[in-house]
Protein backbone atom coordinates (compact mmCIF):
# COMPACT_ATOMS: atom_id res chain seq x y z
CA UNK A 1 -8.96 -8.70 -19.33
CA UNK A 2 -8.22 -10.15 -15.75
CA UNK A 3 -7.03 -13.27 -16.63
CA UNK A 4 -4.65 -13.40 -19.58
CA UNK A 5 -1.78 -15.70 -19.38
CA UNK A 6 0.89 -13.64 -19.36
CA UNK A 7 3.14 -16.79 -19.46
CA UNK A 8 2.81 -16.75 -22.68
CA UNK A 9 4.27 -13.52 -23.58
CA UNK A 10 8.01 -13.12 -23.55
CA UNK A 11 9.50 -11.09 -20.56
CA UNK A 12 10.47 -7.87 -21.41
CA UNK A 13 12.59 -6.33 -18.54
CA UNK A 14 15.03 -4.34 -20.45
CA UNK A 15 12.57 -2.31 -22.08
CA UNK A 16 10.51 -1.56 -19.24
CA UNK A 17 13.50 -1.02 -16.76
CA UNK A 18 15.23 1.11 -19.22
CA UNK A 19 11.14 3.48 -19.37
CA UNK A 20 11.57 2.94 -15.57
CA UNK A 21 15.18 4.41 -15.28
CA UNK A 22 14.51 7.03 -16.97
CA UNK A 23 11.41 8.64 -14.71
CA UNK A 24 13.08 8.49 -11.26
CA UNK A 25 14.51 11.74 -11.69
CA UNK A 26 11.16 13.05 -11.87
CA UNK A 27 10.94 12.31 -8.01
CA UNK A 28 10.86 15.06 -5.32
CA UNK A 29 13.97 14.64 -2.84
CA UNK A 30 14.16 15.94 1.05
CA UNK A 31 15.50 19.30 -0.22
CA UNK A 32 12.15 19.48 -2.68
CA UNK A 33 10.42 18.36 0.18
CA UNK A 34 12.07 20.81 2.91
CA UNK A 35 11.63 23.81 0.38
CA UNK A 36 7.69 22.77 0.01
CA UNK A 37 7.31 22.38 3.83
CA UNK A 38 8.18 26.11 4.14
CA UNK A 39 5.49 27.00 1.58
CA UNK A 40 1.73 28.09 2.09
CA UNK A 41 -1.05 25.58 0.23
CA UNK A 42 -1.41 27.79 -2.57
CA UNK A 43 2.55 28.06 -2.66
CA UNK A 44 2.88 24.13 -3.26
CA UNK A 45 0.01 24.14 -5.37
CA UNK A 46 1.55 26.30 -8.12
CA UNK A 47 4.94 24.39 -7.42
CA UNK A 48 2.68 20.81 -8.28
CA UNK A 49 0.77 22.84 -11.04
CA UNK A 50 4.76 22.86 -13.30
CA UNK A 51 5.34 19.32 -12.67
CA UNK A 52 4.02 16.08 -13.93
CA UNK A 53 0.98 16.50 -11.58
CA UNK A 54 -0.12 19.72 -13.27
CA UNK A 55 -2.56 17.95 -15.75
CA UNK A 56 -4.05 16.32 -13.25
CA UNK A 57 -4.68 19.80 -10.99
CA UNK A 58 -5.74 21.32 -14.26
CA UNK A 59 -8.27 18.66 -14.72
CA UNK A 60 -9.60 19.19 -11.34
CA UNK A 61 -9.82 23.02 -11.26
CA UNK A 62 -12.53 22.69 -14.15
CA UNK A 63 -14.23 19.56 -13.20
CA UNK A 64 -14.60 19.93 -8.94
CA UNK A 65 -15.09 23.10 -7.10
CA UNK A 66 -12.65 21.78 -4.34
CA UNK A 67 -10.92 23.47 -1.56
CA UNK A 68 -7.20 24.27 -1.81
CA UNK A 69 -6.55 20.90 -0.01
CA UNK A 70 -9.13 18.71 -1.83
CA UNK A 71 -7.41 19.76 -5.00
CA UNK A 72 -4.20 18.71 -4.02
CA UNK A 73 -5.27 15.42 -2.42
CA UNK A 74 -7.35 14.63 -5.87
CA UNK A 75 -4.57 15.47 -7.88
CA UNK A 76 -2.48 13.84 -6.32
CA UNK A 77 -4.37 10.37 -5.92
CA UNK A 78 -4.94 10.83 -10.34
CA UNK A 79 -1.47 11.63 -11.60
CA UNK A 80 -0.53 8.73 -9.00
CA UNK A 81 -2.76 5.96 -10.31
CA UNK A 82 -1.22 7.19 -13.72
CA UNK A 83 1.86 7.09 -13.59
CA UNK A 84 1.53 3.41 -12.32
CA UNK A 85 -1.51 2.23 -14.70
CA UNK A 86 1.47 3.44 -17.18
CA UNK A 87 4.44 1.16 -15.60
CA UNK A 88 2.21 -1.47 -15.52
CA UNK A 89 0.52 -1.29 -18.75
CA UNK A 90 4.71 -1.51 -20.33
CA UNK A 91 5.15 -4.70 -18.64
CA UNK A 92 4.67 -8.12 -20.47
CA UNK A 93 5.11 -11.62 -19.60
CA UNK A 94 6.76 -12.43 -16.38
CA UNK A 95 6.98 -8.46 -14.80
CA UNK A 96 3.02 -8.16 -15.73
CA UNK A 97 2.19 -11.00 -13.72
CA UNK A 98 4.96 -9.75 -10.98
CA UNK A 99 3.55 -5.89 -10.52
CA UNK A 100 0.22 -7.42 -10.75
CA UNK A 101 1.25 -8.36 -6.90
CA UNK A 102 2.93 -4.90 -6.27
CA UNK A 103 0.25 -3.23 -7.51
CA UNK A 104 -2.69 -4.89 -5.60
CA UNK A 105 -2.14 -3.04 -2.33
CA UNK A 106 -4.38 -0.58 -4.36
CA UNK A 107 -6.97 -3.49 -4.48
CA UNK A 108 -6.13 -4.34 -0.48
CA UNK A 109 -6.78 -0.77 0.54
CA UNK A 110 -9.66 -0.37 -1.44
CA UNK A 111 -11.50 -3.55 0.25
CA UNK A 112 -10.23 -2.78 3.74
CA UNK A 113 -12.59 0.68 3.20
CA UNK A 114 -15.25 -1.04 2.74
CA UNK A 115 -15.03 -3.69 5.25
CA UNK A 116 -14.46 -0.04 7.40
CA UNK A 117 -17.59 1.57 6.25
CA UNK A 118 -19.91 -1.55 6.80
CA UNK A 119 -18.43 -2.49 9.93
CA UNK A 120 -18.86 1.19 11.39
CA UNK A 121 -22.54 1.22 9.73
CA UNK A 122 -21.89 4.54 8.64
CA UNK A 123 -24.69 6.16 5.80
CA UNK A 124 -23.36 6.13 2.22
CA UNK A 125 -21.98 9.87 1.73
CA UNK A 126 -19.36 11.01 -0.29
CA UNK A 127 -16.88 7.81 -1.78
CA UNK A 128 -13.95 7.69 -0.69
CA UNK A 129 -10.50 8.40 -2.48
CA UNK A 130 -10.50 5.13 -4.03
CA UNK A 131 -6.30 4.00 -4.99
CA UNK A 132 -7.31 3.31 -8.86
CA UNK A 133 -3.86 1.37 -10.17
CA UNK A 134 -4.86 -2.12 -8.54
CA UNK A 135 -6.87 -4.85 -10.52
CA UNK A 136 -9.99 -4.41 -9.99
CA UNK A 137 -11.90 -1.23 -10.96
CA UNK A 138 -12.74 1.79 -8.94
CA UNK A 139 -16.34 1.48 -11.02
CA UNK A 140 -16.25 -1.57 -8.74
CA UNK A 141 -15.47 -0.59 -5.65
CA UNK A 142 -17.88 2.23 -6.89
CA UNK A 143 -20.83 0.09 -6.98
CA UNK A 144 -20.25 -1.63 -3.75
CA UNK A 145 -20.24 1.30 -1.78
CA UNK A 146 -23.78 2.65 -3.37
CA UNK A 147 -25.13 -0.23 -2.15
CA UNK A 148 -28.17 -1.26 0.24
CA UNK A 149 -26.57 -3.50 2.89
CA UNK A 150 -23.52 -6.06 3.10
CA UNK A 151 -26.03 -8.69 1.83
CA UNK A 152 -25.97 -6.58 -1.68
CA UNK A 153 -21.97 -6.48 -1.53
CA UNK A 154 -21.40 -9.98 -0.73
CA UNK A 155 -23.50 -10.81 -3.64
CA UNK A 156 -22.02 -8.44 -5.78
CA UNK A 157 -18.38 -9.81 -4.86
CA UNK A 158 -19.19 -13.58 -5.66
CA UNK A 159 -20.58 -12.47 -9.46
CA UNK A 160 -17.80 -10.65 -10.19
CA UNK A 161 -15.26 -12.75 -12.22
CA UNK A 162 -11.83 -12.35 -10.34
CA UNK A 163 -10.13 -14.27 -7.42
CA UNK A 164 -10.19 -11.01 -5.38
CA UNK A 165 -13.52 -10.14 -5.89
CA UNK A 166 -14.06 -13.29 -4.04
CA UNK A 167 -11.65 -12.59 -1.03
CA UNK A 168 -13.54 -9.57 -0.51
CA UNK A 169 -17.05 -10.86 -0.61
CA UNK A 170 -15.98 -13.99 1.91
CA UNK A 171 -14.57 -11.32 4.34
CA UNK A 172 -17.70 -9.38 4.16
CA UNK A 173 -19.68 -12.60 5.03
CA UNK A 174 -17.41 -13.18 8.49
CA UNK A 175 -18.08 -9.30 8.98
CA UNK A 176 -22.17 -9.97 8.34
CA UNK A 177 -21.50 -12.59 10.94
CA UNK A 178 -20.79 -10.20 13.61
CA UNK A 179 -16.80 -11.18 13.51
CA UNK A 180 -14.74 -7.87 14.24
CA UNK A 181 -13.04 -5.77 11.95
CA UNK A 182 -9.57 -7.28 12.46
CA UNK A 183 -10.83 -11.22 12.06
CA UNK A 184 -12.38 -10.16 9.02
CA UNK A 185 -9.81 -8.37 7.80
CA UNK A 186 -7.33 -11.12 8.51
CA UNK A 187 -9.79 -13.04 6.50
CA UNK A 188 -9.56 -11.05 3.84
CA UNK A 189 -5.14 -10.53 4.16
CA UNK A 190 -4.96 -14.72 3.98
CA UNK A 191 -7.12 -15.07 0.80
CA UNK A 192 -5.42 -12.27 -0.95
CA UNK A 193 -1.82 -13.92 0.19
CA UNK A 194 -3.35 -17.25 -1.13
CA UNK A 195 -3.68 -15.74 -4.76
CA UNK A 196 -0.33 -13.75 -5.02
CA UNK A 197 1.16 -16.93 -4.06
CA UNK A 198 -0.42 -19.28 -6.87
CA UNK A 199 0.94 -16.01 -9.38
CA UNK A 200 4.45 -16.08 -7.77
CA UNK A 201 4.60 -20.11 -7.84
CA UNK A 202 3.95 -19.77 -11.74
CA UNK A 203 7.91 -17.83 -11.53
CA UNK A 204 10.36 -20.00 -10.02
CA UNK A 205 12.93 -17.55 -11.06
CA UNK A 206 15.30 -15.13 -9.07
CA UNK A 207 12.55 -12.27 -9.66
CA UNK A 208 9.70 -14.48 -7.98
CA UNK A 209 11.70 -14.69 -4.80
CA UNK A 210 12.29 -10.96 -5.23
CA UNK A 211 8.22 -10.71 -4.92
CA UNK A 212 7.81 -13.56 -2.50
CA UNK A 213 9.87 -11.59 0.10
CA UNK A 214 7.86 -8.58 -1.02
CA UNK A 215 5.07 -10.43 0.14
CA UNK A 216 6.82 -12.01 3.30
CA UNK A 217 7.50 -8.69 4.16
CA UNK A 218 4.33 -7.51 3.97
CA UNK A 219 2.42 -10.33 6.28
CA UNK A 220 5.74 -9.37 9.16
CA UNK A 221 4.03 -5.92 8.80
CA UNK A 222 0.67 -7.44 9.58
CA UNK A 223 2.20 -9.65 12.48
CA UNK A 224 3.99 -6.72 13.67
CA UNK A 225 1.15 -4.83 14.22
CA UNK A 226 -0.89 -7.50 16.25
CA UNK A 227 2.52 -8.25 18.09
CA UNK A 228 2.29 -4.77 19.35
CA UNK A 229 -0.80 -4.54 20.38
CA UNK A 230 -0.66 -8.11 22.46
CA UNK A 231 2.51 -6.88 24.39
CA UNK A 232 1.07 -3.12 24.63
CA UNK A 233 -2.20 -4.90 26.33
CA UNK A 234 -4.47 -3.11 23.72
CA UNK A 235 -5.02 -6.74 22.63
CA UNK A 236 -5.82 -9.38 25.22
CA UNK A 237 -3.17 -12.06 24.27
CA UNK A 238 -5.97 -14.94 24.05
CA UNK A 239 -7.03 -13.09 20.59
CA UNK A 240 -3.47 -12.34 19.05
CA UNK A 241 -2.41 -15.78 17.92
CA UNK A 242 -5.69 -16.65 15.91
CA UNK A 243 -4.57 -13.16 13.90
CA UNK A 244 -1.13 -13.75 13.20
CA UNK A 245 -1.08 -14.46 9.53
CA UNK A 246 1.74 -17.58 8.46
CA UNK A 247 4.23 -16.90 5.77
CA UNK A 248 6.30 -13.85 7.17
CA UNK A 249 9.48 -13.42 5.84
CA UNK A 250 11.68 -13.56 8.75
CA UNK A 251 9.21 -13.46 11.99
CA UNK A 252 7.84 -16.87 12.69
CA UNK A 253 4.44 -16.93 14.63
CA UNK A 254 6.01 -19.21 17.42
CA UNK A 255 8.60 -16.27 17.46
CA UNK A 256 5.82 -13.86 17.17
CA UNK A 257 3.55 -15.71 20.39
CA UNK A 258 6.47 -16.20 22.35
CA UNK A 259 8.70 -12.84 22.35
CA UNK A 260 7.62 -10.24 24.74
CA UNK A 261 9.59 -7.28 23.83
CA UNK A 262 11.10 -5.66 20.91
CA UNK A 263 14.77 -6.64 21.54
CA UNK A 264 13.78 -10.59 21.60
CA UNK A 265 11.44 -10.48 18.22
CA UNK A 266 13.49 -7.99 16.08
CA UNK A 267 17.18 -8.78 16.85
CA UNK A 268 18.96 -10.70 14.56
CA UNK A 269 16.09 -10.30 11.65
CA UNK A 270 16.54 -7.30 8.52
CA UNK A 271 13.90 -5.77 11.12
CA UNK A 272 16.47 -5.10 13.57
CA UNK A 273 16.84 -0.96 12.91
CA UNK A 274 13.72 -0.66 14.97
CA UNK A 275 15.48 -1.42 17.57
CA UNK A 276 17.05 2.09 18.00
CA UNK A 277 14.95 4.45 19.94
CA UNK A 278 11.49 1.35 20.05
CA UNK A 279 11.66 0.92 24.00
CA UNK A 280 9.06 1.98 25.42
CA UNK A 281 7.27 3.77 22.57
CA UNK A 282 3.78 3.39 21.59
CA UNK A 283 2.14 0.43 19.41
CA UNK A 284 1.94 3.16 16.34
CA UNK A 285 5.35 4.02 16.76
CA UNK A 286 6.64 0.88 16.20
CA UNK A 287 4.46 -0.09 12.90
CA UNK A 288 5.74 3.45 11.52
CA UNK A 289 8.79 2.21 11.88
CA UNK A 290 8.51 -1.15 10.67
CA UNK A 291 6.94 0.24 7.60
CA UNK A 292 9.48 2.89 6.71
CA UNK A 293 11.72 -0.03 6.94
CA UNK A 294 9.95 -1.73 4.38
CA UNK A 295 10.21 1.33 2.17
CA UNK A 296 13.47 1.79 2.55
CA UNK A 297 13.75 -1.78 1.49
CA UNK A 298 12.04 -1.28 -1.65
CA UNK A 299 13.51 1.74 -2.80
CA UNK A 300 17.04 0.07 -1.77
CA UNK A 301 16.27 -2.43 -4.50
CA UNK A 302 16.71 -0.29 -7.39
CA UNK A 303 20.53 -0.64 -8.92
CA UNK A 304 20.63 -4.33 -7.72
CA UNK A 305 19.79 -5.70 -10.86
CA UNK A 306 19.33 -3.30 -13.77
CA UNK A 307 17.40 -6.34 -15.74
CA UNK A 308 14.80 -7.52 -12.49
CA UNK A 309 11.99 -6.61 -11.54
CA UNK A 310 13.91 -5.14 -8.57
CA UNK A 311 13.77 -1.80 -10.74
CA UNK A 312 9.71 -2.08 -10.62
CA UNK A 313 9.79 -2.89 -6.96
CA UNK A 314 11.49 0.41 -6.32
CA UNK A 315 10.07 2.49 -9.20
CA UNK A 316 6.51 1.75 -7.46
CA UNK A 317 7.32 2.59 -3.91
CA UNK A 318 9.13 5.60 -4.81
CA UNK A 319 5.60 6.86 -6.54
CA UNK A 320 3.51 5.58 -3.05
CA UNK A 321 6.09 7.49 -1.23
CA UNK A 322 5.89 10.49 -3.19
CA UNK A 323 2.53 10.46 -2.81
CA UNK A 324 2.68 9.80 1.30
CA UNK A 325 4.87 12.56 1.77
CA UNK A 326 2.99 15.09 -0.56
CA UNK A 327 -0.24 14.35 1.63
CA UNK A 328 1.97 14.68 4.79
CA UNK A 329 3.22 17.89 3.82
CA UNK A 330 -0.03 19.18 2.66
CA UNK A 331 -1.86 18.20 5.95
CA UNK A 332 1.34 19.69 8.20
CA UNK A 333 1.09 22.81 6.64
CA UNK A 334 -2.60 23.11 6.58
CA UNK A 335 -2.18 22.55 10.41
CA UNK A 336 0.69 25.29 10.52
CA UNK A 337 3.38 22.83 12.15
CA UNK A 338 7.04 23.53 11.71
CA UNK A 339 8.99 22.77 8.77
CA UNK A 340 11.05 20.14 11.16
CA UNK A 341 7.98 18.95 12.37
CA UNK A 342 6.71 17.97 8.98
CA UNK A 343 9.61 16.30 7.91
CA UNK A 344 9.36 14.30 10.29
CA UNK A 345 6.09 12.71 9.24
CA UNK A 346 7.97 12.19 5.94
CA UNK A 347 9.55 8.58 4.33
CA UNK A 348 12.90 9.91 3.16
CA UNK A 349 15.12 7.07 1.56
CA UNK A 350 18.08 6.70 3.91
């Protein structure tokens, strides 16, 4: 199940592109979005209830007595998990093995939970919304967080049969010994990179770089975000450049250690955009904006090659984004904040 050799099966990007294609109307846009914001909860819930995430609400109203809000959010997380289970499950050969890196930010948020709940020592309650379209099972994560102590997890991690199974259970170990959060964290980030890159080496083809830079991408985000907090002083700079994580796309770590504002480090890079309106803002402000770049990047991706896995790259963050902005808007309204104000908080493809 985990590990079948998708080499061996011939690509089938046409096919799955042309499935693709033909779901992105489905998406909300900003006037969707704009229209909702005005709405009450029970207002967007009977707009969601005619769309592709009615089944999912349906499902919910007769299986959990939920609140207006806890409905949505469930619904939301299912028909999102479904929708990409589906993309993935069309995919053979080389754009299985490709999405099988898209799709493990699923697996990444999952882990970085857990390495939250054990690290806070908090009593096992309620799980958490688990993101169920990675690899690895939610029965999994499941499992780990019923159990006794971090002792039980890491043991639980090493028996389980999949590379990053194992990431998780050696970041647990630097958490059981008393590392922080972020060190183990980072621990788990470079083992994780370490496997996506042995699937992307496998792919020496123009749709492996396309996931490469994905990836590249991703650890700037990382780098970004320690960056910020050495220069903002919420970091004492004697820490930072053990975090930084190599193999960002475009930000170096000797760029990274040596650059002490935003003008020096971004200018010049794809990154530059954040430029406009950064100064002086706050370390959260400037990873919000780094990752709506990245977005924006993905969902840019979509008509540049109708036969890449470019169409998957954008097909999959439009879905996350969806999904972002739905829990945005539900939360802003909840809160009774301005339409403006909620829009705001949205990712809207520029």
């Amino acid at each position: 199940m985990f590990f079948r050799d998708s080499t061996d099966f011939p690509e089938n990007y046409g096919y799955l592109n042309a499935r693709l294609r033909a779901h992105f109307s489905d998406f909300l846009g900003e006037n969707d979005y704009r229209s909702l914001a005005g709405k009450s909860l029970e207002g967007i819930e009977l707009f969601l209830l005619e769309t592709r995430y009615g089944k999912s609400f349906r499902k919910g109203l007769v299986e959990q007595p939920l609140s207006f809000h806890g409905r949505i959010e469930r619904a939301l997380a299912d028909a999102s998990a479904e929708n990409l289970n589906h993309a993935r499950n069309m995919a053979m050969g080389e754009p299985e093995d490709l999405m099988r890196v898209l799709l493990a930010r699923a697996d990444l948020h999952n882990c970085r939970l857990l390495l939250r709940f054990f690290f806070t020592g908090a009593v096992a309650g309620e799980s958490p919304l688990w993101h169920g379209y990675g690899t690895l099972p939610v029965s999994f994560f499941e499992r780990l967080w019923k159990s006794r102590s971090i002792a039980h997890v890491i043991d639980k991690c090493l028996a389980f049969p999949h590379p990053l199974s194992k990431s998780l259970g050696k970041a647990c170990s630097e958490l059981r010994k008393g590392s922080s959060l972020p060190v183990s964290e980072r621990v788990l980030l470079v083992e994780v990179v370490d496997y996506f890159r042995q699937i992307i080496v496998k792919h020496r083809t123009k749709n492996g770089d396309v996931v490469d830079e994905f990836l590249g991408r991703t650890i700037d985000i990382w780098n970004i975000n320690i960056w910020s907090r050495k220069v903002s002083g919420t970091m004492e700079p004697g820490k930072t450049s053990g975090q930084f994580i190599p193999g960002g796309r475009f930000l170096s770590i000797e760029m990274l250690a040596v650059s002490s504002g935003p003008e020096e480090l971004f200018r010049s890079t794809p990154w530059e955009s954040m430029l406009s309106g950064a100064r002086g803002k706050s370390v959260g402000f400037v990873l919000s904006r780094a990752t709506r770049i990245f977005w924006n990047w993905q969902m840019s991706l979509r008509r540049i090659d109708p036969l890449g896995i470019e169409v998957a790259v954008a097909f999959i963050a439009r879905q996350l984004v969806e999904w972002h902005n739905l829990n945005a808007l539900v939360v802003g309204v909840d809160m009774g904040l301005s339409v403006e104000s909620i829009m705001g908080k949205m990712v809207i493809q520029g």
